[in-house]
C-alpha atoms as a PDB file:
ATOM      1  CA  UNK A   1      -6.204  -5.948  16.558  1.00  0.00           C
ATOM      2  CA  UNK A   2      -7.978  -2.789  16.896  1.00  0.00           C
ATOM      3  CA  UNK A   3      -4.502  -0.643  17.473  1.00  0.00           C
ATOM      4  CA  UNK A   4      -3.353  -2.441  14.515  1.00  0.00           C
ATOM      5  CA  UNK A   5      -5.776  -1.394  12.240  1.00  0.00           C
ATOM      6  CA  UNK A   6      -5.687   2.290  13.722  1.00  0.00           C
ATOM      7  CA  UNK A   7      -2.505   2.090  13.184  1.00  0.00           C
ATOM      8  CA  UNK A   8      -2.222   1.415   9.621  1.00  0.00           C
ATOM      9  CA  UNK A   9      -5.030   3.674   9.112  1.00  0.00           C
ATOM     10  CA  UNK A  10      -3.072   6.927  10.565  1.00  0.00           C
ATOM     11  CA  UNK A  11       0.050   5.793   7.967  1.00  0.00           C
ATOM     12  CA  UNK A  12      -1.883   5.329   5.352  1.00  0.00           C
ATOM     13  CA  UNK A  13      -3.406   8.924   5.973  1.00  0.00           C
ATOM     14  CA  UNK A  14      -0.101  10.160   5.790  1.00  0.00           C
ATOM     15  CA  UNK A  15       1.206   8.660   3.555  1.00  0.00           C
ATOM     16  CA  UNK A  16      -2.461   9.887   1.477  1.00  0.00           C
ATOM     17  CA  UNK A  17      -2.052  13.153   3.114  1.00  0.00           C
ATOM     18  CA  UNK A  18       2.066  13.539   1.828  1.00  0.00           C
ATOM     19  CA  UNK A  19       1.320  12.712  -1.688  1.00  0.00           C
ATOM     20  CA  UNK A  20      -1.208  15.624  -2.021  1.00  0.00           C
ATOM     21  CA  UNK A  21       1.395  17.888  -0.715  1.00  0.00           C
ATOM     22  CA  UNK A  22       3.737  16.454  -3.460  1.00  0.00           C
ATOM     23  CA  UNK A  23       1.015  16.745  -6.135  1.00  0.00           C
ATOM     24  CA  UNK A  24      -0.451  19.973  -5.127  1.00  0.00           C
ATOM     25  CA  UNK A  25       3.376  21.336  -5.104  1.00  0.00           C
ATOM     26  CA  UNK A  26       4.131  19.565  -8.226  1.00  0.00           C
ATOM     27  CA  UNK A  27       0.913  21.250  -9.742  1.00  0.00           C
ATOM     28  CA  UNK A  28       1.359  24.609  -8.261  1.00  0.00           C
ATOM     29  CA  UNK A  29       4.952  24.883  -8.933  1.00  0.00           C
ATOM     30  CA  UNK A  30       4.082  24.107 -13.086  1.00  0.00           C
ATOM     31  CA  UNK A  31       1.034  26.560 -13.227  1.00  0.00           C
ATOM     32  CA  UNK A  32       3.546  29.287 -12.016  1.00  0.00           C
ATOM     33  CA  UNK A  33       6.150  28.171 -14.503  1.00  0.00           C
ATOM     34  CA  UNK A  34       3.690  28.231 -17.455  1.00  0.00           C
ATOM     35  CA  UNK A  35       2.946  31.981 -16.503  1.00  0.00           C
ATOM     36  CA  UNK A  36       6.302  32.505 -18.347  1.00  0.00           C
ATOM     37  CA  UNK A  37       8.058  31.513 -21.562  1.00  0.00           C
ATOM     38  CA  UNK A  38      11.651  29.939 -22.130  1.00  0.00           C
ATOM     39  CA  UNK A  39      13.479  30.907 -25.702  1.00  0.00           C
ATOM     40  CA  UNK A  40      15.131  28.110 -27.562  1.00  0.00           C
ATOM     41  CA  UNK A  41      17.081  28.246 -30.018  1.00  0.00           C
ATOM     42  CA  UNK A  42      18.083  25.997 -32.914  1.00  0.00           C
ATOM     43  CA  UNK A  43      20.509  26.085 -35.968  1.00  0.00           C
ATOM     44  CA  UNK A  44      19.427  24.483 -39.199  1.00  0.00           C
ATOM     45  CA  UNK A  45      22.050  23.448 -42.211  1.00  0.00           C
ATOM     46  CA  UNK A  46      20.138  23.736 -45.389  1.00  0.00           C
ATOM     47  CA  UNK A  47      21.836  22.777 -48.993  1.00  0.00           C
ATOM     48  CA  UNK A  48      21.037  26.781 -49.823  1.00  0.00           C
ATOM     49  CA  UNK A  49      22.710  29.968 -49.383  1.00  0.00           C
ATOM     50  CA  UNK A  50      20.729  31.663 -46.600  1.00  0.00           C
ATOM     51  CA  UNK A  51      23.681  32.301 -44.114  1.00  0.00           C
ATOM     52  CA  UNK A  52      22.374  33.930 -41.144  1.00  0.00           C
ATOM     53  CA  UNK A  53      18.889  33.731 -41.510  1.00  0.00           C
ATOM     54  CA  UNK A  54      16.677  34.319 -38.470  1.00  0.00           C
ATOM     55  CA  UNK A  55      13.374  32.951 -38.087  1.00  0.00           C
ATOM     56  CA  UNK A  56      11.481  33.137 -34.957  1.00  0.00           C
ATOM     57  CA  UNK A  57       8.387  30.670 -34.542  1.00  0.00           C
ATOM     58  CA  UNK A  58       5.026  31.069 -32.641  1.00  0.00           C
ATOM     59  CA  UNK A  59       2.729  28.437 -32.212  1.00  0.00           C
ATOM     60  CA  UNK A  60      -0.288  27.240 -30.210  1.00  0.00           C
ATOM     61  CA  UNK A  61      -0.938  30.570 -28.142  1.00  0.00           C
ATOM     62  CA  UNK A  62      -4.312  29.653 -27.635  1.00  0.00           C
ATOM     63  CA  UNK A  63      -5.002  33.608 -26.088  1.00  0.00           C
ATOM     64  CA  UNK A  64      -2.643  33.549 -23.778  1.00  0.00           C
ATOM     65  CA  UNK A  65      -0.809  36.608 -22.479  1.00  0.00           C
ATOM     66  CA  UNK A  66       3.113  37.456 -21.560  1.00  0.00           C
ATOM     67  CA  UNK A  67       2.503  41.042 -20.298  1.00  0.00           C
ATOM     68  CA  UNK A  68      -0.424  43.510 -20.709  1.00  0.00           C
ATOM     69  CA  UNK A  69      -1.153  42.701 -24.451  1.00  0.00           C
ATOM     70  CA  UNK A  70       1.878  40.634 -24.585  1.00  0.00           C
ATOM     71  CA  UNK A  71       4.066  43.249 -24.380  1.00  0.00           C
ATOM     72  CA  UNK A  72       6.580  41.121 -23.032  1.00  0.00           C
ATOM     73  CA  UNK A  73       6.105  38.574 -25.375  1.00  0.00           C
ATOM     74  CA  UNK A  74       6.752  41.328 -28.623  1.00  0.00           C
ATOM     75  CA  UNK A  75       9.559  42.964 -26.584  1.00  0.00           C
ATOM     76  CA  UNK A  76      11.429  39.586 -26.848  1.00  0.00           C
ATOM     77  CA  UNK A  77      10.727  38.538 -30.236  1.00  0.00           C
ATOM     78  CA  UNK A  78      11.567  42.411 -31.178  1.00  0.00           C
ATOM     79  CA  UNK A  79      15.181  41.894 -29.021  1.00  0.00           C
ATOM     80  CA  UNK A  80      15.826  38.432 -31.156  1.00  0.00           C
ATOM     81  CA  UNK A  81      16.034  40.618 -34.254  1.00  0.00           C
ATOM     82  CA  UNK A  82      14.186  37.884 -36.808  1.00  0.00           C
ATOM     83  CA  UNK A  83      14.382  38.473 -40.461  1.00  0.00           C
ATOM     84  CA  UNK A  84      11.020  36.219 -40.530  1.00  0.00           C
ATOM     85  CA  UNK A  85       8.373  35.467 -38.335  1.00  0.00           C
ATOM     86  CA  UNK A  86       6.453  32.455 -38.950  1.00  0.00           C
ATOM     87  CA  UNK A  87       3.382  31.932 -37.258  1.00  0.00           C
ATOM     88  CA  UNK A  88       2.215  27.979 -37.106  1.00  0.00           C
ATOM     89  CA  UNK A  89      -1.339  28.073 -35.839  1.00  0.00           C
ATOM     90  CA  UNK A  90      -3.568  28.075 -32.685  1.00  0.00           C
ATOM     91  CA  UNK A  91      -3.170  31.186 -31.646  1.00  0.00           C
ATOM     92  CA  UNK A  92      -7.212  31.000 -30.904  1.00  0.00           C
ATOM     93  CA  UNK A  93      -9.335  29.330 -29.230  1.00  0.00           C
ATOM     94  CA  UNK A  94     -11.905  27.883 -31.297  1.00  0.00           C
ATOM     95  CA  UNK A  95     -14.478  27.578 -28.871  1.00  0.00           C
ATOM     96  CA  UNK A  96     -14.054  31.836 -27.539  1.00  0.00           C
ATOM     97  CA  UNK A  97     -15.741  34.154 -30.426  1.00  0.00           C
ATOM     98  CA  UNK A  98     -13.236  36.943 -28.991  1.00  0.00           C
ATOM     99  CA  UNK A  99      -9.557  36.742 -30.603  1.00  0.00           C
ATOM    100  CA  UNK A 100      -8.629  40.762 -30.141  1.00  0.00           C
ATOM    101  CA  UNK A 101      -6.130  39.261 -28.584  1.00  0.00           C
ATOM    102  CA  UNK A 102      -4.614  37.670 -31.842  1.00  0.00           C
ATOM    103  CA  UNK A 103      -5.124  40.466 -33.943  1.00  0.00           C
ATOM    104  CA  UNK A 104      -3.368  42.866 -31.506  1.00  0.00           C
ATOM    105  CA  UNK A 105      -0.010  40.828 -31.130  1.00  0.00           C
ATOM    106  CA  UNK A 106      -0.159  40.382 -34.709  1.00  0.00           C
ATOM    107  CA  UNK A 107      -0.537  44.069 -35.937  1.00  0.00           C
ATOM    108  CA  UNK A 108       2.716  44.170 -33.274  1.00  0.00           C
ATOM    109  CA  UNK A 109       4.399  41.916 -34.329  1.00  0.00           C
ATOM    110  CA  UNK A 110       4.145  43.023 -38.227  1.00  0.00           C
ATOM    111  CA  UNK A 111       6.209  46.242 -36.956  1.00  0.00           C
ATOM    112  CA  UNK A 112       9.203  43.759 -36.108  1.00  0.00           C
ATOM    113  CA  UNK A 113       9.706  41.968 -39.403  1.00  0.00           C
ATOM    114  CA  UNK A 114       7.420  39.992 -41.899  1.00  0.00           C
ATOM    115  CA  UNK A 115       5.145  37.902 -40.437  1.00  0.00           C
ATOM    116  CA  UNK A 116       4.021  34.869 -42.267  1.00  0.00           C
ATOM    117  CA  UNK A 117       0.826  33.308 -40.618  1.00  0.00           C
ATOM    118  CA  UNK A 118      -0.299  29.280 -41.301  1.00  0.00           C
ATOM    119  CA  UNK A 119      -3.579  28.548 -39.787  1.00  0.00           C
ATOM    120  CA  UNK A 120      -3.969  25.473 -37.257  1.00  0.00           C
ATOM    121  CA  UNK A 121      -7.120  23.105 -36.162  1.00  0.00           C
ATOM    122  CA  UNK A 122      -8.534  26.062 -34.066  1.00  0.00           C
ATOM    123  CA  UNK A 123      -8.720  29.239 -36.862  1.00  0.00           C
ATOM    124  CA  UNK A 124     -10.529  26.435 -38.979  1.00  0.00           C
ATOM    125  CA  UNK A 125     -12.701  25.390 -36.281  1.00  0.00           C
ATOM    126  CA  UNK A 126     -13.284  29.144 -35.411  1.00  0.00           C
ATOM    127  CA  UNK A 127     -14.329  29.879 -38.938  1.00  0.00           C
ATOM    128  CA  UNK A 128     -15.751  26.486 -39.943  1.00  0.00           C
ATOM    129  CA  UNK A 129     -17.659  25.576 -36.864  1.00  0.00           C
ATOM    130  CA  UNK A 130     -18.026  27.791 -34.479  1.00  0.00           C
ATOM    131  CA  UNK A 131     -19.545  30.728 -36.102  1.00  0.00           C
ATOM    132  CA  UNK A 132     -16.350  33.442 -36.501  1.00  0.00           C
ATOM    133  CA  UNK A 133     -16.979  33.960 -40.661  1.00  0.00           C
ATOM    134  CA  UNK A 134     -14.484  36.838 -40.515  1.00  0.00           C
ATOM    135  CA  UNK A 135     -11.928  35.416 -38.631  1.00  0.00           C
ATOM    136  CA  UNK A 136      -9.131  34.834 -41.736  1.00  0.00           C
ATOM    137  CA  UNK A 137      -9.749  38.238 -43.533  1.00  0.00           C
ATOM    138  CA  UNK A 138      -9.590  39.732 -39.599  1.00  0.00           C
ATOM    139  CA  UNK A 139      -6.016  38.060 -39.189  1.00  0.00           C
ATOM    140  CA  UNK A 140      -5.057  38.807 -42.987  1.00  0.00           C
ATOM    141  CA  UNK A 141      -6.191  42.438 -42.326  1.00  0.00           C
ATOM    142  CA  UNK A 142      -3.668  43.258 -39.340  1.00  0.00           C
ATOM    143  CA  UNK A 143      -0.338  43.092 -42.273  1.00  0.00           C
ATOM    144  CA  UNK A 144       0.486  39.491 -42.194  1.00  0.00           C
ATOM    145  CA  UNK A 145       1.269  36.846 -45.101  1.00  0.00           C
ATOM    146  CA  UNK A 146      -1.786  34.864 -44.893  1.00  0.00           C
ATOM    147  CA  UNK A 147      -0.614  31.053 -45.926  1.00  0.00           C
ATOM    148  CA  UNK A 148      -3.569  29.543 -45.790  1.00  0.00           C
ATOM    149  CA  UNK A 149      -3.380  27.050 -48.908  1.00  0.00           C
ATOM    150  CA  UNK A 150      -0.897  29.342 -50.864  1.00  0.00           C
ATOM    151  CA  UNK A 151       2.590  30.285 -51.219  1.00  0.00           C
ATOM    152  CA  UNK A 152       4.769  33.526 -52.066  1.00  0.00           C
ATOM    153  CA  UNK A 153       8.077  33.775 -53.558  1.00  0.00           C
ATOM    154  CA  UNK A 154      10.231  36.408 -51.022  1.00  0.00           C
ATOM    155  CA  UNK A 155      13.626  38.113 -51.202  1.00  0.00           C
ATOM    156  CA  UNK A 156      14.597  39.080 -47.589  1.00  0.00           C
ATOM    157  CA  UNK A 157      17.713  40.357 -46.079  1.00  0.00           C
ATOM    158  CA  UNK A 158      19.150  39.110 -49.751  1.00  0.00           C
ATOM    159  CA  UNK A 159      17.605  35.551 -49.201  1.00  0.00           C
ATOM    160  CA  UNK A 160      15.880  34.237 -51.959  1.00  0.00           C
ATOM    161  CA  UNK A 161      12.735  32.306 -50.024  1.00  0.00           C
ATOM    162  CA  UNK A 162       9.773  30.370 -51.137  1.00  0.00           C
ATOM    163  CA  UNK A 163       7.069  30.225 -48.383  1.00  0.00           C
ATOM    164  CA  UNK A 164       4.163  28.166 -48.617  1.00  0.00           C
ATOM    165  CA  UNK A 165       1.636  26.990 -45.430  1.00  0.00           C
ATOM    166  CA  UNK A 166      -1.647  25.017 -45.155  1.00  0.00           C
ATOM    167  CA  UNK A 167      -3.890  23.540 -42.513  1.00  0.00           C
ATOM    168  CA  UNK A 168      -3.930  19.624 -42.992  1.00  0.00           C
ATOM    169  CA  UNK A 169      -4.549  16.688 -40.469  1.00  0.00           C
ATOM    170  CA  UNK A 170      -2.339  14.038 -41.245  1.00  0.00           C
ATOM    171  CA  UNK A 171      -4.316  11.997 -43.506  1.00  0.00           C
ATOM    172  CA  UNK A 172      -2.894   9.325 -46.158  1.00  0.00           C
ATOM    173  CA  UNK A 173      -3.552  12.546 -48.435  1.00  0.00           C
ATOM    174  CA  UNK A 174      -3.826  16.268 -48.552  1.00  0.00           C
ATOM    175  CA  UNK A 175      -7.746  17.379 -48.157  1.00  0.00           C
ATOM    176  CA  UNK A 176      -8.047  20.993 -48.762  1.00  0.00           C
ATOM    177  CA  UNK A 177      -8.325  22.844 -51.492  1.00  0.00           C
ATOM    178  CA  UNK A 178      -5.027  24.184 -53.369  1.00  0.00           C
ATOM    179  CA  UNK A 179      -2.875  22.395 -50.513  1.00  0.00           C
ATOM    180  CA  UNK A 180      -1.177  20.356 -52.843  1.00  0.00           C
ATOM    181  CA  UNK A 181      -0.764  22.925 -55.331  1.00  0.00           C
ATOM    182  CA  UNK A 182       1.575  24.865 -52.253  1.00  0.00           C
ATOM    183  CA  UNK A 183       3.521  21.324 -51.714  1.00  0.00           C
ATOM    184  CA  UNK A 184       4.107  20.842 -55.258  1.00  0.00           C
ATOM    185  CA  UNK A 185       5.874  24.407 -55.572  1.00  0.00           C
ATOM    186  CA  UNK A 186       8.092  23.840 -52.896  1.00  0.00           C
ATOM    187  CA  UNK A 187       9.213  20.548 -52.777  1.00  0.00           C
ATOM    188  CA  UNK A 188      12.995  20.480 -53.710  1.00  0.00           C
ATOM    189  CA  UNK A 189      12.851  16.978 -55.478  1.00  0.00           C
ATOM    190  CA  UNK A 190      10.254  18.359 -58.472  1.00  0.00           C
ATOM    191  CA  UNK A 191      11.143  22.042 -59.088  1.00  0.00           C
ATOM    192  CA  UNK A 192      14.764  23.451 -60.233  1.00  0.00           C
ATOM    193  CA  UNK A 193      14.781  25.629 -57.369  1.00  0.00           C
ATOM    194  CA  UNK A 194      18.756  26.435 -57.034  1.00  0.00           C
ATOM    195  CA  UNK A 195      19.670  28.972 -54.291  1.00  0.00           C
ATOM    196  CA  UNK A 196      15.765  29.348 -53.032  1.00  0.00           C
ATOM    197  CA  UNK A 197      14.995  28.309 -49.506  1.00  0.00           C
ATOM    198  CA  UNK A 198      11.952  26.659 -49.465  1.00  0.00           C
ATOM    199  CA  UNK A 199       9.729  27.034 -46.175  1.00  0.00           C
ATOM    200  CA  UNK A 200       6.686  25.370 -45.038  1.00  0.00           C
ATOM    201  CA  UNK A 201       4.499  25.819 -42.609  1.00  0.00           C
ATOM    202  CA  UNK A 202       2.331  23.528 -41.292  1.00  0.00           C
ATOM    203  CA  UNK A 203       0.622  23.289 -38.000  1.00  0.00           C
ATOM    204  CA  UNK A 204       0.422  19.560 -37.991  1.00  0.00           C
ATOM    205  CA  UNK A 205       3.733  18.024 -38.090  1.00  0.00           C
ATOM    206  CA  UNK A 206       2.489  14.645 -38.651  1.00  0.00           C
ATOM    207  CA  UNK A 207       1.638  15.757 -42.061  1.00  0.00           C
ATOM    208  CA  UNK A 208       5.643  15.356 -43.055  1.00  0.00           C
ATOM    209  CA  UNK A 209       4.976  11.396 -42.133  1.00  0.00           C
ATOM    210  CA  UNK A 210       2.358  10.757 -43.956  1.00  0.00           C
ATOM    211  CA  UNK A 211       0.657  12.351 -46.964  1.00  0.00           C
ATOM    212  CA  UNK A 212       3.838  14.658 -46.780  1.00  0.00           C
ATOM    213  CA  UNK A 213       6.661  11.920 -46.387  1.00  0.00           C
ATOM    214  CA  UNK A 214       8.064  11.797 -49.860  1.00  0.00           C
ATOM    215  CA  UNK A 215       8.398  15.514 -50.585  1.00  0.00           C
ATOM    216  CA  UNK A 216      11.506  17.471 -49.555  1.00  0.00           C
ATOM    217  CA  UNK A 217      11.254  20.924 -48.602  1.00  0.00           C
ATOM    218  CA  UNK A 218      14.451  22.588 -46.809  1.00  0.00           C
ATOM    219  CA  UNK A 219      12.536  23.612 -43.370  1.00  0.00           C
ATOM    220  CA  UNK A 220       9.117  22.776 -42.180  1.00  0.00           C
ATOM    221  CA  UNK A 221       7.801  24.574 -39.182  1.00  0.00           C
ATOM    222  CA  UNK A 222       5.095  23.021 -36.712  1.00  0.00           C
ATOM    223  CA  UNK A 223       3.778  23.086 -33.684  1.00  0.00           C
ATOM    224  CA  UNK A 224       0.376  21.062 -32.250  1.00  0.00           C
ATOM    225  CA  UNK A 225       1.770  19.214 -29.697  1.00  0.00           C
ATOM    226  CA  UNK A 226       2.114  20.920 -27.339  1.00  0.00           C
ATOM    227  CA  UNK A 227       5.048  19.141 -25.977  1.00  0.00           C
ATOM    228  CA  UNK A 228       3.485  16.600 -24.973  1.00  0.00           C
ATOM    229  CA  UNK A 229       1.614  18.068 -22.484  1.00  0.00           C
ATOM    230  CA  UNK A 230       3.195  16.290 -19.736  1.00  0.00           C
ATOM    231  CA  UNK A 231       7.358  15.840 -20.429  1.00  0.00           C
ATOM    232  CA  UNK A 232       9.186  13.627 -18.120  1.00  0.00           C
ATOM    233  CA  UNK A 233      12.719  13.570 -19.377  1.00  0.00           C
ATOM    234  CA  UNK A 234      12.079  15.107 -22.455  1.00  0.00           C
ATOM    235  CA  UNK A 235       8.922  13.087 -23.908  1.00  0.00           C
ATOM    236  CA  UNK A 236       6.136  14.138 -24.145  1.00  0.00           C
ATOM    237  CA  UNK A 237       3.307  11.754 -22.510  1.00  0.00           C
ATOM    238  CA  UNK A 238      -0.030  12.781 -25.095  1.00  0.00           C
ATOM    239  CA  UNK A 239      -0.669  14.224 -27.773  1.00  0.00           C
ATOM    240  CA  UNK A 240      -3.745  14.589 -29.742  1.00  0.00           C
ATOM    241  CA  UNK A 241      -2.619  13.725 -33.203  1.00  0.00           C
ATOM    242  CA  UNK A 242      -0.232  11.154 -31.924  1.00  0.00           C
ATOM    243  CA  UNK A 243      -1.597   9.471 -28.852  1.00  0.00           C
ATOM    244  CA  UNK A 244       0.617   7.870 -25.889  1.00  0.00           C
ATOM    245  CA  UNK A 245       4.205   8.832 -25.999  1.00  0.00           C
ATOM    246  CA  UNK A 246       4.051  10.700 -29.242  1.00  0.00           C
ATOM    247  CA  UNK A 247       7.481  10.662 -31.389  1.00  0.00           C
ATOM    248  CA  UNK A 248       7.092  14.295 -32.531  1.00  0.00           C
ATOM    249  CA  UNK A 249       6.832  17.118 -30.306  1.00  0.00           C
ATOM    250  CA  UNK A 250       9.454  19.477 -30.388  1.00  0.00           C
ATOM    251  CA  UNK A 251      13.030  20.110 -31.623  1.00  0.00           C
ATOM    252  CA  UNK A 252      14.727  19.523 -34.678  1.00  0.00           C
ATOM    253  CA  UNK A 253      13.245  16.608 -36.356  1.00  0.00           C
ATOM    254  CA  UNK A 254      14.065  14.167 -39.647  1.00  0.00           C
ATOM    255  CA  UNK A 255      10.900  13.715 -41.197  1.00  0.00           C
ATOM    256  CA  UNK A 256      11.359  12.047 -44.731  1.00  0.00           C
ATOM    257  CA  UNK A 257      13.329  14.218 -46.528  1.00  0.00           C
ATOM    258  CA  UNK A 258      12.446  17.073 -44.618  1.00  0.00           C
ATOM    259  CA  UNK A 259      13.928  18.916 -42.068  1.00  0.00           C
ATOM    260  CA  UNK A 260      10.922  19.699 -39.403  1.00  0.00           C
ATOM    261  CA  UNK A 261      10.733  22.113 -36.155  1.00  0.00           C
ATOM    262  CA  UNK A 262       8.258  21.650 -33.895  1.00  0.00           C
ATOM    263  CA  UNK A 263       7.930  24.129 -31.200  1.00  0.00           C
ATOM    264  CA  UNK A 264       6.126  23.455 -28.078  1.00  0.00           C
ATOM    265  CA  UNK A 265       4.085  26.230 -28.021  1.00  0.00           C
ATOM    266  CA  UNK A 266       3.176  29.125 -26.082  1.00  0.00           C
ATOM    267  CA  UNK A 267       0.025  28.285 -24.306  1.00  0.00           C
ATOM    268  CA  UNK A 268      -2.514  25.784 -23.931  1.00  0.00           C
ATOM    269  CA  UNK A 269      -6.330  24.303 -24.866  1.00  0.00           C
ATOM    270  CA  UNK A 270      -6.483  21.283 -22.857  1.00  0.00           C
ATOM    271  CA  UNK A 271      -8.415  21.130 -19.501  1.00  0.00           C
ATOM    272  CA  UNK A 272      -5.701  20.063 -17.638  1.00  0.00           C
ATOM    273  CA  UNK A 273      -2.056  21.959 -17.275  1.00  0.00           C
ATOM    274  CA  UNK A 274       1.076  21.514 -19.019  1.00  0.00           C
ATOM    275  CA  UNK A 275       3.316  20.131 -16.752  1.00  0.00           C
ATOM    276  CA  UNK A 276       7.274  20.034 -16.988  1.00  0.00           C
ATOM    277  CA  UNK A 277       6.506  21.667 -20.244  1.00  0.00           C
ATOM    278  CA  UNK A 278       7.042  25.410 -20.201  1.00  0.00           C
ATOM    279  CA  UNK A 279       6.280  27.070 -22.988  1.00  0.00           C
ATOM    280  CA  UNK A 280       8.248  28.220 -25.354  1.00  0.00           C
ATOM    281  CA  UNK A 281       9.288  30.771 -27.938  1.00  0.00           C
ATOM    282  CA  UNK A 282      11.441  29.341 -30.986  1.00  0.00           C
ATOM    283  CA  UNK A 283      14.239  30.599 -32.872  1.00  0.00           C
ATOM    284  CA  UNK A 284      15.303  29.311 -35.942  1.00  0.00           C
ATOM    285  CA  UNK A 285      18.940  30.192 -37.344  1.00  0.00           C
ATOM    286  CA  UNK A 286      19.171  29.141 -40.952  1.00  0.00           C
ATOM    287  CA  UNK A 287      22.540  28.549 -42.591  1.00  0.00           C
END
């Protein structure tokens, strides 16, 4: 009886002691991964004529760095050759009063092409909550398009562009001032907007599905989920806006009447690691 029981007590150890392995590989394998960035790249058809327009999409950097002050990261983006660069929020952290780091990559990346900046949950929580007053006029200081409740009519490359962003949660309706003033001027199915693009961007892209989910604007770019956090075979496990198994986390998705992209995003907030999830730089080709 006694050899028995020793006996399932050593398998059990191993079998205790092989998971581990498998987790701690599993785990150490992913925190290596998320050291880098993957591009992807997506095509968009819109009913406008903006052949060949490049946009390239941050999101969710949450102070992370590719390279010495991202140098890598702004080498890349610089080698993609955007005509736009849309920023969708959380490039903070709310929580860390220091966010050089975001003003640096930004005065960068201003150098490249235009950079058109939407504020997520964390630059409102920096500002709002946690005591960084200065932290929008800081970011709109560095050269970039601040879109934080407005909009600006653009011709670039010889595309005739209307870009609009906003923070919102995704509430049955728009909360902060002047937010629905920017929705109003770009949806497609109120304004005689002919050959102008119309691009939003809006760190929460659960907004399109609810307060948002009877406008149509051409492209809406997102980010906020990161993924998923956790992706096993492409979906995402969690996310914080969406809960279990979240339907909208990245790619190209049909929101409404609106075309959304949500990128993955390029680093991470949560106290536990992305996993299967690498993050991820987007590119947008408009035609």
């Amino acid at each position: 009886m006694i050899k028995k029981i020793l006996h399932f007590l050593a398998r059990l150890l191993l079998l205790l002691l092989l998971t581990a392995l498998v987790l701690g590989g599993i785990l150490l394998y992913n925190l290596q991964m998320n050291k880098s960035f993957i591009t992807t790249f997506y095509t968009v058809t819109v009913d406008k004529p903006v052949e060949d327009l490049r946009i390239v999409l941050l999101s969710d950097l949450h102070l992370s760095q590719y390279g010495t002050d991202n140098a890598d990261l702004v080498r890349k983006v610089r080698n993609l050759a955007p005509d736009l660069i849309a920023v969708a929020g959380d490039m903070d952290i709310d929580t860390d009063p220091d966010y050089s780091l975001v003003l640096s990559l930004m005065r960068q990346l201003v150098d490249i092409a235009p950079v058109y900046y939407a504020p997520g949950n964390h630059e409102w929580a920096a500002r709002y909550a946690n005591g960084c007053d200065a932290i929008f006029d800081d970011i709109e200081a560095t050269g970039v398009h601040w879109m934080n409740g407005t909009y600006e009519d653009a011709v670039i490359n010889g595309k005739k562009l209307r870009i609009g962003g906003f923070f919102e949660w995704p509430r049955a309706r728009l909360e902060r001032e002047n937010s629905r003033a920017v929705a109003d001027a770009l949806n497609d199915e109120t304004n005689a907007l002919g050959d102008v693009c119309t691009i939003l961007i809006c760190h929460c892209p659960e907004v399109l599905d609810t307060s948002l989910a009877d406008e149509k604007f051409d492209l809406v770019l997102s980010g906020h989920a990161h993924g998923g956090q956790v992706r096993i075979g492409g979906q995402g496990l969690w996310s914080t806006s969406q809960g279990f198994l979240p339907k909208y986390t990245s790619g190209v998705n049909q929101m409404g009447e609106s075309q959304v992209v949500i990128s993955r995003g390029l680093g991470d907030s949560e106290p536990y690691p992305r996993i299967f999830n690498q993050p991820e730089l987007v590119v947008v080709d408009v035609n």
